[in-house]
N, C-alpha and C. Protein backbone atom coordinates (compact mmCIF):
# COMPACT_ATOMS: atom_id res chain seq x y z
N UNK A 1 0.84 -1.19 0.00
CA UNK A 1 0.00 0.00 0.00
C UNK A 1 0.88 1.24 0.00
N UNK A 2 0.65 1.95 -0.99
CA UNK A 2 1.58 3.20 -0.81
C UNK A 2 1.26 4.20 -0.20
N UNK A 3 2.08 5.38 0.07
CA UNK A 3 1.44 6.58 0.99
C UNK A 3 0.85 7.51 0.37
N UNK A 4 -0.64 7.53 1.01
CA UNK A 4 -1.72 8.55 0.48
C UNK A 4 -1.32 9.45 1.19
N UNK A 5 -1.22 10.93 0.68
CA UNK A 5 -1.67 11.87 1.16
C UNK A 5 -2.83 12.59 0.18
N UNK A 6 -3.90 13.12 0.53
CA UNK A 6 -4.94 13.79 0.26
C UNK A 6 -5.26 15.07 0.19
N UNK A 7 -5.55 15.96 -0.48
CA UNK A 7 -6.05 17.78 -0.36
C UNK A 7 -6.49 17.56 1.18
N UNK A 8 -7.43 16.73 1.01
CA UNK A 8 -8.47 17.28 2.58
C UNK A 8 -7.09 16.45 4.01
N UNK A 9 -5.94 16.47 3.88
CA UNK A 9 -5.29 16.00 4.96
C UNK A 9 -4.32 17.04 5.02
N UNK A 10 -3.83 17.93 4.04
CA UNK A 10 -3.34 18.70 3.73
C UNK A 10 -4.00 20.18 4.37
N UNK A 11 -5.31 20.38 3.67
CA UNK A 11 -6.40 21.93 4.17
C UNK A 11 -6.07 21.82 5.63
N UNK A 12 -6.20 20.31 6.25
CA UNK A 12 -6.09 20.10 8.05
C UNK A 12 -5.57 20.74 8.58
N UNK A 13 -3.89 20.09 7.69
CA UNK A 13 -2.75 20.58 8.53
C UNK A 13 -2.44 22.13 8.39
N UNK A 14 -3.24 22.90 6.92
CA UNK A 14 -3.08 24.40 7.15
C UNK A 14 -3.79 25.31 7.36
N UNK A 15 -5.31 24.31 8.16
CA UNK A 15 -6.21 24.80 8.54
C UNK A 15 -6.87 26.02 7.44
N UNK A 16 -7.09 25.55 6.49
CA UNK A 16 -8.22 25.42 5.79
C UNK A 16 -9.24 25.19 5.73
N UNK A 17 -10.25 25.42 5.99
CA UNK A 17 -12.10 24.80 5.94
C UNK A 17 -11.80 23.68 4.68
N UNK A 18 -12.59 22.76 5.19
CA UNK A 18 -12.59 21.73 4.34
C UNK A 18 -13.34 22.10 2.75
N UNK A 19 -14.78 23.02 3.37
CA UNK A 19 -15.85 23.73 2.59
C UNK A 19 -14.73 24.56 1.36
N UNK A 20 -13.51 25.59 1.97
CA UNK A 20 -12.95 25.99 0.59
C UNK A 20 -12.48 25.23 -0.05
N UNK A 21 -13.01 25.62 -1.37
CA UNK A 21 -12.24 24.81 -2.60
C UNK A 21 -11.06 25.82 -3.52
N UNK A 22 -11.12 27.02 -2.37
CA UNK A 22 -10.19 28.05 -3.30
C UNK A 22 -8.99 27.27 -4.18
N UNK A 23 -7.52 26.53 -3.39
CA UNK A 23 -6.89 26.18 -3.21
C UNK A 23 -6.75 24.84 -3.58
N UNK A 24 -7.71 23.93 -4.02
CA UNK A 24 -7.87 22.71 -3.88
C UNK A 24 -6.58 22.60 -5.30
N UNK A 25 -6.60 22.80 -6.47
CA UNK A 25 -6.15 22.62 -7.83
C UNK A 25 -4.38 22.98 -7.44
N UNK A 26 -4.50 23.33 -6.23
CA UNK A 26 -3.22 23.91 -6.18
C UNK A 26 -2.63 23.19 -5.23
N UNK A 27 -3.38 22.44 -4.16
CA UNK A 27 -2.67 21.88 -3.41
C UNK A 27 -2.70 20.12 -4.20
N UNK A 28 -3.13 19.91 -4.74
CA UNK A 28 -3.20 18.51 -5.24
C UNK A 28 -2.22 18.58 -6.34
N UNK A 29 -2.02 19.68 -7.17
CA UNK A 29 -0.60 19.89 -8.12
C UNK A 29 0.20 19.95 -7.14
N UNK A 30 0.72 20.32 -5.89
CA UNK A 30 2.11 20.20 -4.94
C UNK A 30 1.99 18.93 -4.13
N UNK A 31 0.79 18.22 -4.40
CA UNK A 31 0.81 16.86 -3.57
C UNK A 31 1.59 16.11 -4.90
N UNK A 32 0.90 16.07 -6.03
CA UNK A 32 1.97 15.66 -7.08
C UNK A 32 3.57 15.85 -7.32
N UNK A 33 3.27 17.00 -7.69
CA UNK A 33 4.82 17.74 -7.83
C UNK A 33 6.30 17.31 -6.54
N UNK A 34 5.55 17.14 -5.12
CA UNK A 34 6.71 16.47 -4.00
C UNK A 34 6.30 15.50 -3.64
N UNK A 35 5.67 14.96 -3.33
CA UNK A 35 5.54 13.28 -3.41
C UNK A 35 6.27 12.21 -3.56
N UNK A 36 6.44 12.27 -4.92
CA UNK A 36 7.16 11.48 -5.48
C UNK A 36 8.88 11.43 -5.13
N UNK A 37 9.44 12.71 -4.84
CA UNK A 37 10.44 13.04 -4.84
C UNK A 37 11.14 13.01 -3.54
N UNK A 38 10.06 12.99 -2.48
CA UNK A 38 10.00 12.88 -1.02
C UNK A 38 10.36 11.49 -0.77
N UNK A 39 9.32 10.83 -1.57
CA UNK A 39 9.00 9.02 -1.27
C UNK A 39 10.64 8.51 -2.08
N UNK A 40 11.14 9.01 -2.95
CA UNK A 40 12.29 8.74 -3.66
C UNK A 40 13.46 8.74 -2.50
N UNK A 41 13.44 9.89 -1.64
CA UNK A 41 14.63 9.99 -0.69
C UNK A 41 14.43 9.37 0.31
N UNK A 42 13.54 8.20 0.56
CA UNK A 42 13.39 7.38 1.68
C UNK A 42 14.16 6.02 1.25
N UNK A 43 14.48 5.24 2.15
CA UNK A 43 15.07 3.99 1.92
C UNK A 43 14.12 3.41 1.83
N UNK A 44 13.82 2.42 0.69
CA UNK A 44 13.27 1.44 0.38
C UNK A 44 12.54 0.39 1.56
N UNK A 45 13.68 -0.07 2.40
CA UNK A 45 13.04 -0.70 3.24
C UNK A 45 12.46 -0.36 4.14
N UNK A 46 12.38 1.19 4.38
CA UNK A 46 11.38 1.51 5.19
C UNK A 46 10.17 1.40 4.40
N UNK A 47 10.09 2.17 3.11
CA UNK A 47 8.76 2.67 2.49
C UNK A 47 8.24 1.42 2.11
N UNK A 48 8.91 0.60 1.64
CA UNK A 48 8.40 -0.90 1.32
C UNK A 48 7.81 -1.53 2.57
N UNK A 49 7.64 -1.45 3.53
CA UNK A 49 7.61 -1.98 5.23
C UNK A 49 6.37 -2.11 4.73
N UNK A 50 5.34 -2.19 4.36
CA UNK A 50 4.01 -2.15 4.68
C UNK A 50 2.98 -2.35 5.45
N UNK A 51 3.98 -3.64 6.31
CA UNK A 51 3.00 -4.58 7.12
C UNK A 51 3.17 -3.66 8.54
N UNK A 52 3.88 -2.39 8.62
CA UNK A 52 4.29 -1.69 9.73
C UNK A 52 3.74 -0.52 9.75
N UNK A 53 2.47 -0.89 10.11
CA UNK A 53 1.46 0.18 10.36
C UNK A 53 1.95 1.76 10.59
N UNK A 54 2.75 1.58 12.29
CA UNK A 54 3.05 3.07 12.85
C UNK A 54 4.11 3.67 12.02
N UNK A 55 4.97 2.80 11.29
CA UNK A 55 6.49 2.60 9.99
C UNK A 55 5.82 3.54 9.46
N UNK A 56 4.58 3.33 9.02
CA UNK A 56 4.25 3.82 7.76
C UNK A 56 3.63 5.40 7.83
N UNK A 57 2.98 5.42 9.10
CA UNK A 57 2.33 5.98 9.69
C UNK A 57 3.26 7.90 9.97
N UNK A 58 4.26 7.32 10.40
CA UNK A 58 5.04 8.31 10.48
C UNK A 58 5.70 8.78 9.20
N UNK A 59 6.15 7.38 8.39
CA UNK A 59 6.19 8.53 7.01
C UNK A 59 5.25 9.22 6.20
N UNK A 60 4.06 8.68 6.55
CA UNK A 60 3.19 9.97 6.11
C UNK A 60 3.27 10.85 6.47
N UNK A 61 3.53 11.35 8.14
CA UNK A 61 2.85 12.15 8.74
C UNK A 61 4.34 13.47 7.87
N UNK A 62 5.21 13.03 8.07
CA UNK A 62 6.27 13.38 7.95
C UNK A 62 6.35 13.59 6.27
N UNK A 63 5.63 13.16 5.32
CA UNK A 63 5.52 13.93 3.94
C UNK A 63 4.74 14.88 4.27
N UNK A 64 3.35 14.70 4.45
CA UNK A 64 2.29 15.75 5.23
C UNK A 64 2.75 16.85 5.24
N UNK A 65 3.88 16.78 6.71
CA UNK A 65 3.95 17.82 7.03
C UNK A 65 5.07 18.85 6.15
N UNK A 66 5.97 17.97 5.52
CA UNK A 66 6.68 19.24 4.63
C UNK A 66 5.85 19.27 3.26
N UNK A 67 4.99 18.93 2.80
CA UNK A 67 3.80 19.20 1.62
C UNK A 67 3.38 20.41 2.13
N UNK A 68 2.83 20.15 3.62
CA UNK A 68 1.79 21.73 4.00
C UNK A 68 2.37 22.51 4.56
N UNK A 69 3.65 22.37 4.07
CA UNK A 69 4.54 23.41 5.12
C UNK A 69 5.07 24.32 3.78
N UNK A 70 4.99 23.61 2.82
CA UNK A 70 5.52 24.52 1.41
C UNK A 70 4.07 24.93 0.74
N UNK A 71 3.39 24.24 1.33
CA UNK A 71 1.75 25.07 0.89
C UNK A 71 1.76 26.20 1.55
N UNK A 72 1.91 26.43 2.83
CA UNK A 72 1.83 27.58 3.78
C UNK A 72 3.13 28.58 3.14
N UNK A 73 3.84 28.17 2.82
CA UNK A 73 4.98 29.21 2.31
C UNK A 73 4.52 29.27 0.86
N UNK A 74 4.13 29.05 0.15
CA UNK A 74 3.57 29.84 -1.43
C UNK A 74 2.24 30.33 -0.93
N UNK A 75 1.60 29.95 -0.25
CA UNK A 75 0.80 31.27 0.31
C UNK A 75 0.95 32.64 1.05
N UNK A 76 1.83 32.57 1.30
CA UNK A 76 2.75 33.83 2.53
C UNK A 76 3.40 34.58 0.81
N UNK A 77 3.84 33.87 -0.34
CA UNK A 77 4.56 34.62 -1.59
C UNK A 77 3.10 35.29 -2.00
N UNK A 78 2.04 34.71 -1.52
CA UNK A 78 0.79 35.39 -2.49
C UNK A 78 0.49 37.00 -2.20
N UNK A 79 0.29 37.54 -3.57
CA UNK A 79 0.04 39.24 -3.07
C UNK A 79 -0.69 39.64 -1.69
N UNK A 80 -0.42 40.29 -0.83
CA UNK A 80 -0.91 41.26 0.47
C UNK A 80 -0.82 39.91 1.29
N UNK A 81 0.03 38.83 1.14
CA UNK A 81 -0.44 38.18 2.29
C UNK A 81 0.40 38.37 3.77
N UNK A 82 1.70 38.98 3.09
CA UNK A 82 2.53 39.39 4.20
C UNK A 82 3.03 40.72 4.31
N UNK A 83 1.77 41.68 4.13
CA UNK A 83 1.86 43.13 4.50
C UNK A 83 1.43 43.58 5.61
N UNK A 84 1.83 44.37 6.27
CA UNK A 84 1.53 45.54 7.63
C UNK A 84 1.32 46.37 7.71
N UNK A 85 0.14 46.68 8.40
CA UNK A 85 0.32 47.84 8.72
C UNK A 85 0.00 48.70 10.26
N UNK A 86 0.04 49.91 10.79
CA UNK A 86 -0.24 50.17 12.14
C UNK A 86 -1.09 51.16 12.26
N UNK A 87 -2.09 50.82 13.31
CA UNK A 87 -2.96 51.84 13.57
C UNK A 87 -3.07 52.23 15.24
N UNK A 88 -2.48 53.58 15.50
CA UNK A 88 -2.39 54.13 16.76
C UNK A 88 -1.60 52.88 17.62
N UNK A 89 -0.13 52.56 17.00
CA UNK A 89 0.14 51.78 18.10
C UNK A 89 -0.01 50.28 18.03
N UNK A 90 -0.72 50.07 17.07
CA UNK A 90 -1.40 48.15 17.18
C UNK A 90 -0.87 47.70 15.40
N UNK A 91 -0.37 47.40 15.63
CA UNK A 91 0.45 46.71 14.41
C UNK A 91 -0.05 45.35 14.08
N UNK A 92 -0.78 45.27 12.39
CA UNK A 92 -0.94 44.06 12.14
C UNK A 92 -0.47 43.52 10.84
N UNK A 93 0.04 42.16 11.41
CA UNK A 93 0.96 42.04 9.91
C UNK A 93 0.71 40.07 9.58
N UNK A 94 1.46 39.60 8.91
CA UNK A 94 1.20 37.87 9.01
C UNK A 94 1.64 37.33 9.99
N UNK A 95 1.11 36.15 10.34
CA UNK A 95 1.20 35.28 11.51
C UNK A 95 3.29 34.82 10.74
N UNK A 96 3.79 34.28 12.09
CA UNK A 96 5.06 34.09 12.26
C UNK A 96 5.33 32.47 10.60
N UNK A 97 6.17 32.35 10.22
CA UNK A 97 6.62 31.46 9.12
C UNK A 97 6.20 29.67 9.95
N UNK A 98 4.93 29.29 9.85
CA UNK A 98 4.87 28.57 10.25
C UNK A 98 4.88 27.44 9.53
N UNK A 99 4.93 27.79 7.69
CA UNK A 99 5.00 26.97 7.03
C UNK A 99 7.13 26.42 7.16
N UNK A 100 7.36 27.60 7.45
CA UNK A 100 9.14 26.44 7.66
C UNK A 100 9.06 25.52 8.91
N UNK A 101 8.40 26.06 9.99
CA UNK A 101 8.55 24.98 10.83
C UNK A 101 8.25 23.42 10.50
N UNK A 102 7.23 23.89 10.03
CA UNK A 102 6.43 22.58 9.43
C UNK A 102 7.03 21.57 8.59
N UNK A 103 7.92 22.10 7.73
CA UNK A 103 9.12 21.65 6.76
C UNK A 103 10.06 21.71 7.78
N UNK A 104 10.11 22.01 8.68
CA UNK A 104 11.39 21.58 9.56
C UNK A 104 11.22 20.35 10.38
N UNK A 105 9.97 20.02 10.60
CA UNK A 105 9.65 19.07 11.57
C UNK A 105 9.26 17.81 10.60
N UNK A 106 8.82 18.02 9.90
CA UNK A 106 9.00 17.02 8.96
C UNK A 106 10.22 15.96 8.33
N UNK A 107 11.19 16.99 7.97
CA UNK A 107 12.36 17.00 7.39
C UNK A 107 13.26 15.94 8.85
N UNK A 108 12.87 16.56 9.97
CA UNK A 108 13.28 15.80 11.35
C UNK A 108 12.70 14.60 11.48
N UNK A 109 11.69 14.89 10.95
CA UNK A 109 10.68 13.60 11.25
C UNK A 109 11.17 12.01 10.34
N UNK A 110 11.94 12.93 9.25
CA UNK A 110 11.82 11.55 8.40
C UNK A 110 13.53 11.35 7.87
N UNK A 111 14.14 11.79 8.81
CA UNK A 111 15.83 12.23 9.08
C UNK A 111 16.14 10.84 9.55
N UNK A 112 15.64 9.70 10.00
CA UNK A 112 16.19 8.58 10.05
C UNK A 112 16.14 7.49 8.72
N UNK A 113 15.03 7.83 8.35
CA UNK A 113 14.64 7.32 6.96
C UNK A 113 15.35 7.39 5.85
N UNK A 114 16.16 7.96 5.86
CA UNK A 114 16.88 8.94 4.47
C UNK A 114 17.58 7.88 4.08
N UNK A 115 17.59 7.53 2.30
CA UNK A 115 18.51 7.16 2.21
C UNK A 115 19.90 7.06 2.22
N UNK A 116 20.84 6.28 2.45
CA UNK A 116 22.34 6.36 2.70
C UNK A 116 23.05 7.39 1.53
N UNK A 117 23.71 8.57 2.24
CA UNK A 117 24.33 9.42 1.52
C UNK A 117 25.41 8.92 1.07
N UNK A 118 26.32 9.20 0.14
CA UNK A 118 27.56 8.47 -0.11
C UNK A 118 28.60 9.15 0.65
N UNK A 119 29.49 8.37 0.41
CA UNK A 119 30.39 8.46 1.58
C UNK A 119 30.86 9.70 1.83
N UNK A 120 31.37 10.36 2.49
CA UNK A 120 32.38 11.49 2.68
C UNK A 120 31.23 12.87 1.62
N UNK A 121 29.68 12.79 2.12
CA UNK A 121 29.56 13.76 1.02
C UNK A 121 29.12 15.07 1.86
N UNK A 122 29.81 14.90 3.17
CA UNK A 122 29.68 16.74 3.57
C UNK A 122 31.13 17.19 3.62
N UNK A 123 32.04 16.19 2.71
CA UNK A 123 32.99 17.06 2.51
C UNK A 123 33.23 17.95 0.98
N UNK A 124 34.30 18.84 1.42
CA UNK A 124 34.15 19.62 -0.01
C UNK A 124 35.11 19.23 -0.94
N UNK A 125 35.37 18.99 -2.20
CA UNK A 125 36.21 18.62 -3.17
C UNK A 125 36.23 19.13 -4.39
N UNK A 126 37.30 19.30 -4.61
CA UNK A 126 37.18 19.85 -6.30
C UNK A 126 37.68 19.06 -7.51
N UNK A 127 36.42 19.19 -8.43
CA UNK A 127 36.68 18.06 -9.36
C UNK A 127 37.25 19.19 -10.94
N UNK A 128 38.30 18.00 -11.28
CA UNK A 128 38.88 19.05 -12.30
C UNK A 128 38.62 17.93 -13.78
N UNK A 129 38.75 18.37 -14.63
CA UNK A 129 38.41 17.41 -16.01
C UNK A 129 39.87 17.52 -17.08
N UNK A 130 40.61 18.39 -15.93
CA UNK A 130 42.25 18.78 -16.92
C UNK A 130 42.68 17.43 -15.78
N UNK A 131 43.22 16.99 -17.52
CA UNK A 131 43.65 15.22 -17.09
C UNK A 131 45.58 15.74 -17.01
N UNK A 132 46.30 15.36 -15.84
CA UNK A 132 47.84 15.75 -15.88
C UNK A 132 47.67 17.17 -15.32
N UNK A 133 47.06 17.66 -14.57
CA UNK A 133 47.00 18.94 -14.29
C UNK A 133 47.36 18.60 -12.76
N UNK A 134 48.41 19.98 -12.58
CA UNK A 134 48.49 20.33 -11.23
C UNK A 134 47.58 21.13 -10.57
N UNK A 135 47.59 19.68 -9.03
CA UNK A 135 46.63 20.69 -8.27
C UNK A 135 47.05 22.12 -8.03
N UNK A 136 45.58 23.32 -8.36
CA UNK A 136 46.22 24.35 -7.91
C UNK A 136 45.64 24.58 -6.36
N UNK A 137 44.60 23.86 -5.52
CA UNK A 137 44.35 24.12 -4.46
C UNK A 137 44.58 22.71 -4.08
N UNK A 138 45.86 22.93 -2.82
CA UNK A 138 46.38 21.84 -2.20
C UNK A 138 46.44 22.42 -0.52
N UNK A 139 45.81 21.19 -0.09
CA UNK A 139 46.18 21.50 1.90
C UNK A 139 46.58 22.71 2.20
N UNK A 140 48.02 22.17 1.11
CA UNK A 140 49.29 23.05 1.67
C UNK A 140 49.34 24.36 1.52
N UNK A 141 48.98 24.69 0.58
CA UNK A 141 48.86 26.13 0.14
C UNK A 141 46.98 27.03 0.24
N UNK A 142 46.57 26.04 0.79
CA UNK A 142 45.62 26.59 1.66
C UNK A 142 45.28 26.56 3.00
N UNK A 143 46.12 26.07 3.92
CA UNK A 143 46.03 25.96 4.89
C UNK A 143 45.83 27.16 5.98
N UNK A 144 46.10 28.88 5.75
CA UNK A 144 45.71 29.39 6.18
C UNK A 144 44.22 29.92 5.64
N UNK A 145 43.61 29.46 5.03
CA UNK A 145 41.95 30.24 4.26
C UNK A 145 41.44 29.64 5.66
């Protein structure tokens, strides 16, 4: 069984009325559009788990939540949605970026899942295509940068 996520699980999490359909065409094109690409960076043997209910359970929750967390942030890009202004003192402007949290907790959420990075890849390296070429950035001569 693969992982559903739905518009109406989505409106939930960004508190949406179920009743609007403003949004609907738009959130079911970004349920498409990351989905796939989400479910791609999971290891197999988790997403394949099927018979592991809560397994599974949490990688939904954990697409979910960075789906409606980048829904909530292209809505915050939409015209006047994050303008201010003040009257005598009382300042009103958009609620705090709650769509990154959301993509943050997600992203945490499904941070064990990930597939295996290759080796050594938070280090930095430079790849050159001049075959017989001297290195020009070596240890040695960078060792004070």
């Amino acid at each position: 069984m693969p992982i559903v996520i739905t518009k109406a699980e989505v409106k939930r999490k960004c508190r949406i009325p179920s009743s609007d359909s403003t949004w609907d065409s738009d959130i079911e094109a970004l349920i498409a559009e990351m989905q796939p690409s989400l479910e791609y960076g999971i290891a197999d043997v988790y997403l394949n788990n099927t018979g592991d209910s809560r397994l599974q359970a949490v990688l939904k929750l954990g697409i979910l939540e960075i789906i409606s967390g980048e829904f909530i942030r292209q809505l915050m890009r939409e015209v006047g949605a994050s303008e201010e202004f003040k009257i005598a003192g009382l300042t009103v402007s958009a609620r705090a970026d709650h769509g990154a949290k959301l993509i943050e907790q997600g992203q945490a959420r499904l941070k064990a899942f990930r597939k295996a990075q290759e080796e050594h890849s938070d280090s930095t390296q430079i790849a050159s295509t001049t075959e017989y070429a001297t290195r020009a950035f070596t240890d040695e001569n960078m060792g004070n940068w």
